[in-house]
C-alpha atoms as a PDB file:
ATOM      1  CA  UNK A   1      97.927 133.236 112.495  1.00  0.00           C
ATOM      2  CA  UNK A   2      98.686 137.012 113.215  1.00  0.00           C
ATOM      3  CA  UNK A   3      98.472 139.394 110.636  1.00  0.00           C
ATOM      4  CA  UNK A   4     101.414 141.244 111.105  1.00  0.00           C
ATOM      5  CA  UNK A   5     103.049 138.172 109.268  1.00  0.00           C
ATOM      6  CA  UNK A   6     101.275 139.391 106.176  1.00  0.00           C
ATOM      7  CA  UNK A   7     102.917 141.767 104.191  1.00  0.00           C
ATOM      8  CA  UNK A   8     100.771 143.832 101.630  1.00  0.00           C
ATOM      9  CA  UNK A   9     103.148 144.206  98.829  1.00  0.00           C
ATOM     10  CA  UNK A  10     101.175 145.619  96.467  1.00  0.00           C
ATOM     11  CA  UNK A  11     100.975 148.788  98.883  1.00  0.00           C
ATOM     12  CA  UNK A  12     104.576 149.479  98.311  1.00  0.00           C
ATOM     13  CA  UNK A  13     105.380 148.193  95.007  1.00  0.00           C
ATOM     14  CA  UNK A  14     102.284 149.260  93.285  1.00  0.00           C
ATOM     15  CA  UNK A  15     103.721 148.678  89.677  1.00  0.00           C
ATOM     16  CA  UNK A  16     105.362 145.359  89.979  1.00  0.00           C
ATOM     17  CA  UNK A  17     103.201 142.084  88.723  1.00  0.00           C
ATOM     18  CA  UNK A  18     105.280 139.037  90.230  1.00  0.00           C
ATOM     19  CA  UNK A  19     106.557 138.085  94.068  1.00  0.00           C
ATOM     20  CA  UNK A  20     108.237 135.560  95.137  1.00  0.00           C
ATOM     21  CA  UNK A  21     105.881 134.395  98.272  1.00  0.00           C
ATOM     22  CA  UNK A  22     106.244 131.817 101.067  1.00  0.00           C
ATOM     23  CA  UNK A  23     102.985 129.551 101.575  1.00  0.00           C
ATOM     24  CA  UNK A  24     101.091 129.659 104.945  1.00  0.00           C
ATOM     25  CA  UNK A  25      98.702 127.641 104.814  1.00  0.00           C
ATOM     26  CA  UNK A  26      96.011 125.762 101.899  1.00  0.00           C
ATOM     27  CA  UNK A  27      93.255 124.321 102.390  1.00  0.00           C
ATOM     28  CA  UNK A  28      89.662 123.698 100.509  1.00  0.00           C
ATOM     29  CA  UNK A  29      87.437 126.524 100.666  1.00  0.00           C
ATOM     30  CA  UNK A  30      84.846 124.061 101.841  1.00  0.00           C
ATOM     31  CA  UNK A  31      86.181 123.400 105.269  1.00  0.00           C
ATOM     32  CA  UNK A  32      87.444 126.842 106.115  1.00  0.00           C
ATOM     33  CA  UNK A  33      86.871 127.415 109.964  1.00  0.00           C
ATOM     34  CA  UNK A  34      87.198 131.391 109.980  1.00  0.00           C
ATOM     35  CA  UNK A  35      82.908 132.020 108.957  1.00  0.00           C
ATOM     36  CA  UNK A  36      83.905 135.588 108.976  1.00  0.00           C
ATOM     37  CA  UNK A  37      86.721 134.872 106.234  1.00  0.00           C
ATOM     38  CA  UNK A  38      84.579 132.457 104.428  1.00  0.00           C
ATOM     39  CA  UNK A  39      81.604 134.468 104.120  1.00  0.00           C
ATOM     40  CA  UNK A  40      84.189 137.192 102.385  1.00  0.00           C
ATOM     41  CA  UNK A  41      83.730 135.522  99.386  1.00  0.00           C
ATOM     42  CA  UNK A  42      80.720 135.339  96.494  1.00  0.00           C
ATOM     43  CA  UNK A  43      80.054 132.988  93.832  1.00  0.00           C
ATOM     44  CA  UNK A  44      82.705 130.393  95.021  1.00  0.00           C
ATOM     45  CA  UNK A  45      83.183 127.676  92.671  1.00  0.00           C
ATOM     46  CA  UNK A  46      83.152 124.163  93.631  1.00  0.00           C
ATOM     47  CA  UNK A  47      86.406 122.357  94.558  1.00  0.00           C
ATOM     48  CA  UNK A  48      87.791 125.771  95.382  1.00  0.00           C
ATOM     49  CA  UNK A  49      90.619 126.367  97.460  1.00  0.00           C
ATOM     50  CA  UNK A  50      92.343 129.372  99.575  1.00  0.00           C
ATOM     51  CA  UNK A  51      96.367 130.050  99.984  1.00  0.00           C
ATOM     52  CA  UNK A  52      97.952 131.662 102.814  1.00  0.00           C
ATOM     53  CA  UNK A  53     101.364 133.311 102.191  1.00  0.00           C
ATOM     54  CA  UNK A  54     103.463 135.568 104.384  1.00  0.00           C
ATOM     55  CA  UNK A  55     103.775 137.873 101.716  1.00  0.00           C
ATOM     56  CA  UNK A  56     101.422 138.891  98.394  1.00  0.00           C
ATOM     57  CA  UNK A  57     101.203 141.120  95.228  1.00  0.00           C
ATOM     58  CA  UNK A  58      97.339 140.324  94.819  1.00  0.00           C
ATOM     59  CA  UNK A  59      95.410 143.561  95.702  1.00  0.00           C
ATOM     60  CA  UNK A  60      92.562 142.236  97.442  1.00  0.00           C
ATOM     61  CA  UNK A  61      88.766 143.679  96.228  1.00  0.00           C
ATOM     62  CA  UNK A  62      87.249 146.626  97.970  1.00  0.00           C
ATOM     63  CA  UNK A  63      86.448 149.826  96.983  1.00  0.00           C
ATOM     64  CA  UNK A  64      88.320 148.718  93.614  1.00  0.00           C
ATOM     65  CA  UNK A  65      88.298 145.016  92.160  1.00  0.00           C
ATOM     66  CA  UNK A  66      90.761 142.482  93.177  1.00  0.00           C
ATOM     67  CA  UNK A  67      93.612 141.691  91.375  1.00  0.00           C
ATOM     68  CA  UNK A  68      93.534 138.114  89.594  1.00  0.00           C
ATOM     69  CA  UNK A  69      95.909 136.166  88.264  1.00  0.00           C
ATOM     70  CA  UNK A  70      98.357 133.007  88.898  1.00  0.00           C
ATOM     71  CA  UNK A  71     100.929 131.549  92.005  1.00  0.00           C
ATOM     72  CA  UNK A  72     103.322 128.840  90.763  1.00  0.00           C
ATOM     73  CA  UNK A  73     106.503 126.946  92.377  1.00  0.00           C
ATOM     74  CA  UNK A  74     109.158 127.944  89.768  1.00  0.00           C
ATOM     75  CA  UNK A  75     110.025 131.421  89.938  1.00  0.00           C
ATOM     76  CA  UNK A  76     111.451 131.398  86.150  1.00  0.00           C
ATOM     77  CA  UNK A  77     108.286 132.221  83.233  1.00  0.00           C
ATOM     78  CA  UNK A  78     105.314 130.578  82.980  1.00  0.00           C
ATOM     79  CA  UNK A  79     105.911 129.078  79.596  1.00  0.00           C
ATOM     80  CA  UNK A  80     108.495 127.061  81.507  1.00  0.00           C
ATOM     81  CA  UNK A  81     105.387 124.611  82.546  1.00  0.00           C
ATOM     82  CA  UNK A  82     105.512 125.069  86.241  1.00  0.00           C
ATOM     83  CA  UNK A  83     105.493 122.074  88.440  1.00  0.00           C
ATOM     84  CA  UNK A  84     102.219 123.354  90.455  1.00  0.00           C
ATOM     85  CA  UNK A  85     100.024 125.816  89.218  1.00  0.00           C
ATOM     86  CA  UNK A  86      97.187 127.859  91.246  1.00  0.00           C
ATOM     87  CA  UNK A  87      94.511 130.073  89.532  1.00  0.00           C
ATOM     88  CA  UNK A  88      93.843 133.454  91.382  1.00  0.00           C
ATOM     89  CA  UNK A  89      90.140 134.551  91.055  1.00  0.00           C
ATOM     90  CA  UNK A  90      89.578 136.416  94.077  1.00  0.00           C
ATOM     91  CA  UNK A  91      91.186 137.535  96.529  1.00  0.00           C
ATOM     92  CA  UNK A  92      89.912 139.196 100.163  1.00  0.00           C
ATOM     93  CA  UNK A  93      91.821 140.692 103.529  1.00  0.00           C
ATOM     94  CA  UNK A  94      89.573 139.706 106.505  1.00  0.00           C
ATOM     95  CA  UNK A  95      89.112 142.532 109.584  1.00  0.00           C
ATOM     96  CA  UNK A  96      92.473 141.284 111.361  1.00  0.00           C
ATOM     97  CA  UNK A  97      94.496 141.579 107.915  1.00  0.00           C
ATOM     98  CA  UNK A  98      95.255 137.843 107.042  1.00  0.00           C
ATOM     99  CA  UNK A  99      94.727 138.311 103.243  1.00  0.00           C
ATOM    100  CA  UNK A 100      93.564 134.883 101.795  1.00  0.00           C
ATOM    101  CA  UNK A 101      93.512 133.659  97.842  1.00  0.00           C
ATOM    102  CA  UNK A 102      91.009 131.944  96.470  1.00  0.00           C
ATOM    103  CA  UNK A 103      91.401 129.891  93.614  1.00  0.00           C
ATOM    104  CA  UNK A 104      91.801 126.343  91.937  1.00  0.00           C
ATOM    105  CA  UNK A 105      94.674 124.598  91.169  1.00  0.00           C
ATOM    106  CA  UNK A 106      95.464 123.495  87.323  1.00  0.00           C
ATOM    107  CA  UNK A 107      94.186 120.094  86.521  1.00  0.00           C
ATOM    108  CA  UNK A 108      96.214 117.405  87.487  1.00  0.00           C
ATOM    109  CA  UNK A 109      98.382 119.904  89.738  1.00  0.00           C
ATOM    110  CA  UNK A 110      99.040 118.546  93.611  1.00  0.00           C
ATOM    111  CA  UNK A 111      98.147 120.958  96.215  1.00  0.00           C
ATOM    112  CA  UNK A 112     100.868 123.678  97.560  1.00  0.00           C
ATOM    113  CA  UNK A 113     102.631 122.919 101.188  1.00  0.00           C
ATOM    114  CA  UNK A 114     103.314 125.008 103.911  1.00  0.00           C
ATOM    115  CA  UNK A 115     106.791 126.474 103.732  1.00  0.00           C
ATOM    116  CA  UNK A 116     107.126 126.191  99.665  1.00  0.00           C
ATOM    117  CA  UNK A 117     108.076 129.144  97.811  1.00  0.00           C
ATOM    118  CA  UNK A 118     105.317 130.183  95.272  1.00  0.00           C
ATOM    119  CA  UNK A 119     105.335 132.644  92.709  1.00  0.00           C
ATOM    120  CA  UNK A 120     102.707 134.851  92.050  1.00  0.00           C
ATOM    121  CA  UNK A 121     101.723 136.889  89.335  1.00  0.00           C
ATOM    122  CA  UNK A 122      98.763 138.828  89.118  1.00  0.00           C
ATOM    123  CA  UNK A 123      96.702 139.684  85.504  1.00  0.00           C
ATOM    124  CA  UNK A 124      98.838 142.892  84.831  1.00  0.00           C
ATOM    125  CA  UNK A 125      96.726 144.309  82.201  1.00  0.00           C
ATOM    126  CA  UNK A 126      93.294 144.329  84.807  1.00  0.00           C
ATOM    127  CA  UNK A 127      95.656 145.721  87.856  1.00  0.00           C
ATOM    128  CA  UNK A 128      96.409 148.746  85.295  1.00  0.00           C
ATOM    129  CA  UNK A 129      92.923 149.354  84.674  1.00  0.00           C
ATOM    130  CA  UNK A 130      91.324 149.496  87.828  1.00  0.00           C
ATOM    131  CA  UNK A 131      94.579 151.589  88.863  1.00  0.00           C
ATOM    132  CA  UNK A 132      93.299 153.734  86.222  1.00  0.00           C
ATOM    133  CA  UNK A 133      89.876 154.038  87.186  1.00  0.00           C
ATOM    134  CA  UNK A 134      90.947 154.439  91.097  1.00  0.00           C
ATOM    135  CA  UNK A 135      93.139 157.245  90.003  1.00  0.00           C
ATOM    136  CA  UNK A 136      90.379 158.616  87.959  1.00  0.00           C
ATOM    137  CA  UNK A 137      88.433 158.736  91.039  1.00  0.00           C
ATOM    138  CA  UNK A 138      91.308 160.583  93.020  1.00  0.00           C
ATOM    139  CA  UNK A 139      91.140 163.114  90.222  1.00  0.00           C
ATOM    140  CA  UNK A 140      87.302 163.668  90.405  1.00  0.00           C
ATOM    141  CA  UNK A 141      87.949 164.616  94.214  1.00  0.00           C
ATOM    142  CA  UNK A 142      90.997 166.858  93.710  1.00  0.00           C
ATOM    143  CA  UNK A 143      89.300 168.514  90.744  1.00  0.00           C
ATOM    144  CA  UNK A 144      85.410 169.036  93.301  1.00  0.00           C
ATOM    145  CA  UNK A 145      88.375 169.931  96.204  1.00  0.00           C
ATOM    146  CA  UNK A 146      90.319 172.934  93.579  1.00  0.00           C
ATOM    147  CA  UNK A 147      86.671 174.250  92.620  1.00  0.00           C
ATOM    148  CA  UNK A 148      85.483 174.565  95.672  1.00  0.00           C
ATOM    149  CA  UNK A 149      88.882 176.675  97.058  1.00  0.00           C
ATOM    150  CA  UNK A 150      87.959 178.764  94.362  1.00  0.00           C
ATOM    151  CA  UNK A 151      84.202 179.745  94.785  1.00  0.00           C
ATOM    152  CA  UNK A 152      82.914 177.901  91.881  1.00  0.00           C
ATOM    153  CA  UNK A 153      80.960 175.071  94.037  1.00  0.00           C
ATOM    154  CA  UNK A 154      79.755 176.113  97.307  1.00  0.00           C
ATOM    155  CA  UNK A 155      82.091 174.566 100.156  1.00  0.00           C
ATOM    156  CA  UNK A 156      79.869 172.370 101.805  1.00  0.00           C
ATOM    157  CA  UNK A 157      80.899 168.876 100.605  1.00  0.00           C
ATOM    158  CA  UNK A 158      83.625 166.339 102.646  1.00  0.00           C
ATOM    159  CA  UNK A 159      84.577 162.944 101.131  1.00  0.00           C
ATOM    160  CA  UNK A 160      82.090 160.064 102.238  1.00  0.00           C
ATOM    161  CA  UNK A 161      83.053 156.985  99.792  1.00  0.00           C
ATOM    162  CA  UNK A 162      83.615 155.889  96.764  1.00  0.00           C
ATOM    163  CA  UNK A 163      84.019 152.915  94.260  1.00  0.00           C
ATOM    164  CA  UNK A 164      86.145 152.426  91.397  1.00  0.00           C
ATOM    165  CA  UNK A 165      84.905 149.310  89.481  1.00  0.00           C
ATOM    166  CA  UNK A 166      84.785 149.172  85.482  1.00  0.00           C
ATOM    167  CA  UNK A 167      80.780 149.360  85.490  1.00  0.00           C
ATOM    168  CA  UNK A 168      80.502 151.451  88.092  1.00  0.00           C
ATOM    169  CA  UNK A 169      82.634 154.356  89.395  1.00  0.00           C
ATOM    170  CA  UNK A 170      81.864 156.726  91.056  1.00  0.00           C
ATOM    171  CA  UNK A 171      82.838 159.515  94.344  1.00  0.00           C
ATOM    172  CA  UNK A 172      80.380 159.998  96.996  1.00  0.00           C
ATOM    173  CA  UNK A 173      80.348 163.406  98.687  1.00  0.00           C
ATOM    174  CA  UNK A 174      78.121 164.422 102.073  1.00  0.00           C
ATOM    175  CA  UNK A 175      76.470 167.791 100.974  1.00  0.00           C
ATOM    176  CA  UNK A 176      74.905 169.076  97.807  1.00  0.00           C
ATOM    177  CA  UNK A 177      76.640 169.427  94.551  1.00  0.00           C
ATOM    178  CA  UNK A 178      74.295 170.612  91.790  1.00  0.00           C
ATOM    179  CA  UNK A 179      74.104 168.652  88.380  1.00  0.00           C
ATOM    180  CA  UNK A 180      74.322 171.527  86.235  1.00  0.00           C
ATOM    181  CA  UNK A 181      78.521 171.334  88.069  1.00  0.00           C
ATOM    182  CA  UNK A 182      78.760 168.508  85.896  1.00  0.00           C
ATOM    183  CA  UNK A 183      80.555 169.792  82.846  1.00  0.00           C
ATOM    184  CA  UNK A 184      82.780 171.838  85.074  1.00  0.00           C
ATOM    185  CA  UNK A 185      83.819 168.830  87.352  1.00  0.00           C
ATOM    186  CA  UNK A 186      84.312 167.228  84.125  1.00  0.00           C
ATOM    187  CA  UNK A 187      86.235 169.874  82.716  1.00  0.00           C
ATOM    188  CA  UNK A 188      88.794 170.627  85.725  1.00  0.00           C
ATOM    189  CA  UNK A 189      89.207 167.006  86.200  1.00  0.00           C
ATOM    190  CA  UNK A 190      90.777 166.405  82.502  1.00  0.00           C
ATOM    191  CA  UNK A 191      92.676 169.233  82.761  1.00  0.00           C
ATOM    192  CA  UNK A 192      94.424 168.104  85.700  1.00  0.00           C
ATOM    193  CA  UNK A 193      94.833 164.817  83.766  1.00  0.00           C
ATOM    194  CA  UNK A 194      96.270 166.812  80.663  1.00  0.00           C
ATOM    195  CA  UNK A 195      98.747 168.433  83.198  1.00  0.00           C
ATOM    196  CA  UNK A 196     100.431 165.019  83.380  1.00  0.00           C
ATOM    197  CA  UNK A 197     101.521 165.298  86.992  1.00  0.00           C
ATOM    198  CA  UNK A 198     103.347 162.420  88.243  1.00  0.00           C
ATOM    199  CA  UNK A 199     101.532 160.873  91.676  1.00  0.00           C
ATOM    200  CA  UNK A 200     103.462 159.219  94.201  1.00  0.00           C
ATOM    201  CA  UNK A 201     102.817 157.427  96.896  1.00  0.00           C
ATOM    202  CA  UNK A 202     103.804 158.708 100.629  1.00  0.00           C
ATOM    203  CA  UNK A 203     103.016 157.590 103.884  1.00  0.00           C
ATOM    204  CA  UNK A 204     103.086 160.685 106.365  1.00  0.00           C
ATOM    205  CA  UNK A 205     102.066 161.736 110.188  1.00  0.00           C
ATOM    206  CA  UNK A 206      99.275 163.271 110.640  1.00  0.00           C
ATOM    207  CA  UNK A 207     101.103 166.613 110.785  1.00  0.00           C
ATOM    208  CA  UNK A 208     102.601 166.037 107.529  1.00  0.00           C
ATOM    209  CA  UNK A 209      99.700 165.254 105.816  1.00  0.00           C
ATOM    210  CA  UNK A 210      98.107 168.366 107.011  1.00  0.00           C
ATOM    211  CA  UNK A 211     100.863 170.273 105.928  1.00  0.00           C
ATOM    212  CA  UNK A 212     100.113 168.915 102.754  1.00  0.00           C
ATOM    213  CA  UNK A 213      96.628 169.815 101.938  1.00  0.00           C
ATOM    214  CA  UNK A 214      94.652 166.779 101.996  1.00  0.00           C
ATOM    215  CA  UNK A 215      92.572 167.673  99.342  1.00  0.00           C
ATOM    216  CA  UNK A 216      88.994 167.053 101.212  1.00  0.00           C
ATOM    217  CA  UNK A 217      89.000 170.067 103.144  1.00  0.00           C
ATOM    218  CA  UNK A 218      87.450 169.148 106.359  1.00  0.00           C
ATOM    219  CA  UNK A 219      87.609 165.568 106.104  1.00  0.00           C
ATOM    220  CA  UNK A 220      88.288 164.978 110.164  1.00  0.00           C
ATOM    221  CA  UNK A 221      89.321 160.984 109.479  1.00  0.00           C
ATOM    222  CA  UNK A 222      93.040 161.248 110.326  1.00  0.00           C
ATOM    223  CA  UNK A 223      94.010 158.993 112.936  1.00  0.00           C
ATOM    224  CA  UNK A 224      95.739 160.284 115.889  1.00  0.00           C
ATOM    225  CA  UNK A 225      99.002 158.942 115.706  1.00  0.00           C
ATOM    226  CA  UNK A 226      99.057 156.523 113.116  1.00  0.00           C
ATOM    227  CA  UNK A 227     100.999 157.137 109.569  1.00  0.00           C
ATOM    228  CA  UNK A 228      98.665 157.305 106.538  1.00  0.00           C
ATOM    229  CA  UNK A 229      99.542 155.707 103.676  1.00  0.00           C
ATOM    230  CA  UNK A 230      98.109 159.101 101.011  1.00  0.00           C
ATOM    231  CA  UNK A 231      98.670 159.560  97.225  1.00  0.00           C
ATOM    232  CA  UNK A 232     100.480 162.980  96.245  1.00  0.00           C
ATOM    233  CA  UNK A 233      99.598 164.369  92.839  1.00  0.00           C
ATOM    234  CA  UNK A 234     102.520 166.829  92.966  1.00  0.00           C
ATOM    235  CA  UNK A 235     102.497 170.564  93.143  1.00  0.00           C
ATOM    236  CA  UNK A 236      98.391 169.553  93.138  1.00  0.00           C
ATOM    237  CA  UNK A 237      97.645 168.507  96.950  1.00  0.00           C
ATOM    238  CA  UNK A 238      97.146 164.858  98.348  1.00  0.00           C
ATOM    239  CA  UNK A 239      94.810 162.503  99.391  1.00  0.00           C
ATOM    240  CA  UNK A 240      94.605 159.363 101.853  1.00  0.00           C
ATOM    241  CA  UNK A 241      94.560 156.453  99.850  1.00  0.00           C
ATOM    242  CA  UNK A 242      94.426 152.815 100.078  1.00  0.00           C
ATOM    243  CA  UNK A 243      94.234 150.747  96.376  1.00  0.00           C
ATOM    244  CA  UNK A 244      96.446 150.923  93.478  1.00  0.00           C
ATOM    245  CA  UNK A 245      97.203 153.918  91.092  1.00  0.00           C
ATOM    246  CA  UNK A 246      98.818 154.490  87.816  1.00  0.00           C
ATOM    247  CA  UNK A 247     102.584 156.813  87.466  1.00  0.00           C
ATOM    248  CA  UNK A 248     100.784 160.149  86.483  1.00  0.00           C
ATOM    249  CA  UNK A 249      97.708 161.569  85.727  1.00  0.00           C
ATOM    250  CA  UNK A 250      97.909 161.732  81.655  1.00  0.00           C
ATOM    251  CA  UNK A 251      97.690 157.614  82.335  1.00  0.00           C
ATOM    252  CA  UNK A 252      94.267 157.725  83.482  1.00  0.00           C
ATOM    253  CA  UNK A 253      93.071 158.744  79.995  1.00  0.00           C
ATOM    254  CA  UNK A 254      89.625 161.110  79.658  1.00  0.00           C
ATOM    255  CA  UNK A 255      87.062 161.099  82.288  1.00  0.00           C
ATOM    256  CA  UNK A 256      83.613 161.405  81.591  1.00  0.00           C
ATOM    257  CA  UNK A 257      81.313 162.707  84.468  1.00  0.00           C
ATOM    258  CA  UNK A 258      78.258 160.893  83.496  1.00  0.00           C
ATOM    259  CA  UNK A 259      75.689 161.831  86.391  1.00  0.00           C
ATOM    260  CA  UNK A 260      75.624 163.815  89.439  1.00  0.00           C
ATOM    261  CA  UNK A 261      72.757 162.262  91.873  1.00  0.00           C
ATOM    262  CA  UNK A 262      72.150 164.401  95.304  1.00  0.00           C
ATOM    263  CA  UNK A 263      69.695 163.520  98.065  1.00  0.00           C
ATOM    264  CA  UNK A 264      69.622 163.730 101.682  1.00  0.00           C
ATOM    265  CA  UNK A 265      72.231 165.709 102.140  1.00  0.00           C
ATOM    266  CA  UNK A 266      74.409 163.577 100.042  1.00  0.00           C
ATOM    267  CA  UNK A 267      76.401 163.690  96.425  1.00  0.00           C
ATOM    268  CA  UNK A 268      77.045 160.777  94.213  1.00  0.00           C
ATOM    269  CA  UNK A 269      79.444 161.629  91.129  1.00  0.00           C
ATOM    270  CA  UNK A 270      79.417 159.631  88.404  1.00  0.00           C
ATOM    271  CA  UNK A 271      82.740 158.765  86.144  1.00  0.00           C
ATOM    272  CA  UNK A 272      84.020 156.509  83.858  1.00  0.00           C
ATOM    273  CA  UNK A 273      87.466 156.569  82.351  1.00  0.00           C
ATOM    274  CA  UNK A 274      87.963 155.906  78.348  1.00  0.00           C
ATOM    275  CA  UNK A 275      88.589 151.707  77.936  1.00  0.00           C
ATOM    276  CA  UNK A 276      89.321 151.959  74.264  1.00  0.00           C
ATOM    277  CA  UNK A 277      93.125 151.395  74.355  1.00  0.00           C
ATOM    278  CA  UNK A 278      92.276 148.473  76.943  1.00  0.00           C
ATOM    279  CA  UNK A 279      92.308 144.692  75.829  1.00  0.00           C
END
């Protein structure tokens, strides 16, 4: 199966919760072939089993947590008591792009077939919070990026990682930021949140993105002829990007900077985004 048959919808319609899919392929987790694939996945429950489609809504976990959620044959509600019904609990994209589903299917529900039309739906509520948190994260690097271009943190940090789950978030930098930063970072970062700039996503040339400040000055990952997929906070710069992210800025809500670690040449920032409005 080639992954160029996989479409990653949830790149390009970031704010939509349902597709109508085509199945691939099912099977039992169990007596997957593709080790690599298999070994994707943690904490599999028994009588598991993974769906293939050509086409998917489901974010699936990395540096941000994987969308959940439900597929289903009828593509009218859910409260219509669909004929087959699969439950999403994770979801992974292997190194060649096939992105597979695992899940179980309702009690009493027959398995999917290849070439039926499923629709999915993903837990709308959790994609909107890690989007949060993810854009939070965005934010923390644009606000480090706008103090730095202005002399109050020494320019000597570049982007390494980061990770942008509900119990731990946080940017990782390579180069020294000093803790006492902290309520500065934390500062800059909510006012950029209070400036309720709307972020889009682009996908651009190298050139272009150049041309548009990638906020990381000196970042040196921009492949040669390939277009990056980047998140522009506008008026504000951009930055490469590759989860999910919420309309503007005032959606993330407050940001906390709770800790800035540094060691061997390398800066951890600490965030958290406020969860009290969240169900």
């Amino acid at each position: 199966m080639s992954s160029a048959s996989i479409m990653p919808v949830y790149h390009y319609r970031v704010f939509e919760s349902k597709l109508q899919a085509k199945v691939l392929a099912v099977g039992h987790y169990n007596r997957m072939k593709n080790a690599h694939a298999k070994a994707l996945f943690k904490n599999v429950p028994r009588n598991s089993s993974v769906v293939i489609t050509d086409k998917t809504i489901f974010y699936p976990g990395d540096s941000q947590p994987c969308d959940t959620g439900v597929m289903h044959l009828k593509s009218d509600s859910l409260a219509d008591d669909p004929e087959i019904l699969f439950l999403v609990s994770q979801v992974r994209k292997d190194a060649s792009g096939i992105i597979f589903h695992l899940g179980k299917f309702a009690p009493n529900s027959p398995a999917f077939s290849p070439g039926q039309e499923a629709c999915q739906h993903i837990n709308a509520a959790k994609r909107h919070l890690h989007s949060r948190i993810h854009t939070g994260g965005h934010i923390v690097r644009l606000a480090v990026g706008r103090l730095q271009a202005c002399g109050d943190i020494a320019s000597v940090t570049n982007f390494c990682s980061s990770r942008s789950y509900p119990d731990t978030a946080y940017v990782k930098f390579r180069g020294l930021i000093e803790g006492h930063h902290r309520e500065v970072i934390e500062r800059e970062a909510n006012r950029i949140v209070e400036m309720d700039v709307p972020v889009r996503m682009q996908r651009w040339t190298p050139q272009e993105a150049e041309d548009k400040r990638f906020i990381v000055p000196g970042e040196g990952d921009i492949p040669a002829g390939k277009a990056i997929r980047a998140i522009e906070f506008d008026g504000l710069g951009a930055d490469s990007c590759c989860g999910t992210f919420v309309a503007t800025t005032a959606d993330v809500g407050h940001i906390t900077i709770k800790r800035i670690w540094s060691g061997e040449a390398v800066t951890k920032i600490l965030y958290s985004v406020d969860c009290s409005n969240e169900d």
